[in-house]
Protein backbone atom coordinates (compact mmCIF):
# COMPACT_ATOMS: atom_id res chain seq x y z
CA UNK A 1 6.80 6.25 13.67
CA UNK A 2 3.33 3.88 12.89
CA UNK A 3 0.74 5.88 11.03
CA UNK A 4 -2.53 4.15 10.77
CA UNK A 5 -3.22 5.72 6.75
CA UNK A 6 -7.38 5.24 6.42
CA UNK A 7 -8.44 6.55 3.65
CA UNK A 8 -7.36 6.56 -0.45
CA UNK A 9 -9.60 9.29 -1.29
CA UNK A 10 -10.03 10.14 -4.17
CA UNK A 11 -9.32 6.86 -5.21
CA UNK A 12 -12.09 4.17 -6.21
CA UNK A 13 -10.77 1.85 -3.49
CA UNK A 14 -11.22 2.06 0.17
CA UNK A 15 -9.72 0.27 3.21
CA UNK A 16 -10.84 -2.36 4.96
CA UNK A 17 -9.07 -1.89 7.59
CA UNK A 18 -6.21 0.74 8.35
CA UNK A 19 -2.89 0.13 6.68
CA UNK A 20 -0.44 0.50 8.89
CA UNK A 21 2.23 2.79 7.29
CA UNK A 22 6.07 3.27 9.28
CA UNK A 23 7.76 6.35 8.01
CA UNK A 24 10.99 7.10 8.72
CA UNK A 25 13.60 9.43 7.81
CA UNK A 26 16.19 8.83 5.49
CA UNK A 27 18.92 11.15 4.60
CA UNK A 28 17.02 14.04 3.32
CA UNK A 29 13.41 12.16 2.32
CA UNK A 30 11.29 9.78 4.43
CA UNK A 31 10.03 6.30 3.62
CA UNK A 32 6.95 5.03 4.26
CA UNK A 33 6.29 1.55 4.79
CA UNK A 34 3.66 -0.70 4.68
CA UNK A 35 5.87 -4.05 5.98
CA UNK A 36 3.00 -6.60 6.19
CA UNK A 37 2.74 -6.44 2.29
CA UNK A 38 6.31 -5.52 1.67
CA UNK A 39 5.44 -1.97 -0.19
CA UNK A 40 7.38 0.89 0.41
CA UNK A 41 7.21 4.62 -1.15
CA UNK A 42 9.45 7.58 -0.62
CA UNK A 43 9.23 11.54 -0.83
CA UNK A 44 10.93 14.89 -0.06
CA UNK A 45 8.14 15.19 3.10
CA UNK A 46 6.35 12.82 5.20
CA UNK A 47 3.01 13.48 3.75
CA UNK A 48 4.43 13.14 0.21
CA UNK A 49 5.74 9.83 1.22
CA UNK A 50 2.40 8.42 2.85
CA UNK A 51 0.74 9.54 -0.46
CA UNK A 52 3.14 7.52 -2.59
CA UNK A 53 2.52 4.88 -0.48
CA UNK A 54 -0.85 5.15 -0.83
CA UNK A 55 -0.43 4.74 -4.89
CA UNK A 56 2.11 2.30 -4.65
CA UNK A 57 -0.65 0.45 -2.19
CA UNK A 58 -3.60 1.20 -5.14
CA UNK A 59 -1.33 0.06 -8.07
CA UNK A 60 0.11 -3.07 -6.48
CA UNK A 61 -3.84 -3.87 -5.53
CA UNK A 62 -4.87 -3.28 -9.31
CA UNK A 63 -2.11 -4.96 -10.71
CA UNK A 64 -2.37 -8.16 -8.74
CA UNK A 65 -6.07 -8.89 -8.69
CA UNK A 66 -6.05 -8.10 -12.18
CA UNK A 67 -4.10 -11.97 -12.88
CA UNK A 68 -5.25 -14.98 -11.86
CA UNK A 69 -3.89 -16.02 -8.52
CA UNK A 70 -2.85 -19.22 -9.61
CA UNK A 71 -0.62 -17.68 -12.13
CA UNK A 72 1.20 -15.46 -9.79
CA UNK A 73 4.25 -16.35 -8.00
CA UNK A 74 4.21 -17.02 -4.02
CA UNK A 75 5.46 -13.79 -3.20
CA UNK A 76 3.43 -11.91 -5.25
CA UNK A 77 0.43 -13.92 -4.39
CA UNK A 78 1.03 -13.57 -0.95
CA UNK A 79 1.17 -9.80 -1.06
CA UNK A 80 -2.21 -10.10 -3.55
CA UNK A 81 -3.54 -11.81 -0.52
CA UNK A 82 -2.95 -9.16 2.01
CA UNK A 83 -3.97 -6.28 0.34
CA UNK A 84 -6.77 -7.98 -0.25
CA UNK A 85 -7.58 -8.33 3.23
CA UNK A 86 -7.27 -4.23 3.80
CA UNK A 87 -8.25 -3.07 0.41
CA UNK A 88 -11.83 -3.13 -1.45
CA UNK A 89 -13.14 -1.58 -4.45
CA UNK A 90 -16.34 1.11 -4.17
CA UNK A 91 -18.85 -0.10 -5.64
């Protein structure tokens, strides 16, 4: 199932543009997935596994725009790319 996630309160970042999130189940947790970036986050409940997501989203952001983009590798400069087209900071 898609879930367009639109907000990171409380964080000091805010969206762009909805991310959009698939969740599924697996076994006994669900996986939320945010494909166009390649991040992924699991929990024992849906909810707990968009919120993961959501850090996994805010720490990928701050860890990637915190290098230069030229010394990142394609993959992860790609990804840097993406998020940055769905994630800004609040200013």
């Amino acid at each position: 199932m898609e879930i367009p996630i639109q907000s990171l309160d409380p964080e000091p970042y805010e969206f762009i543009q909805p991310i959009p999130a698939v969740v599924r189940q697996e076994g006994e947790e669900y996986v939320a997935t945010f494909y166009d970036a390649n991040i992924s986050a699991s929990g024992e409940t849906e909810k707990e596994a968009i919120q993961n997501l959501k850090d996994m989203v805010v720490a990928t952001y701050e860890l990637l725009t915190g290098h230069d983009r030229e010394n990142l590798a394609a993959g992860s400069a790609r990804t840097r790319d993406i998020l940055e087209t769905f994630v800004r900071a609040v200013r």
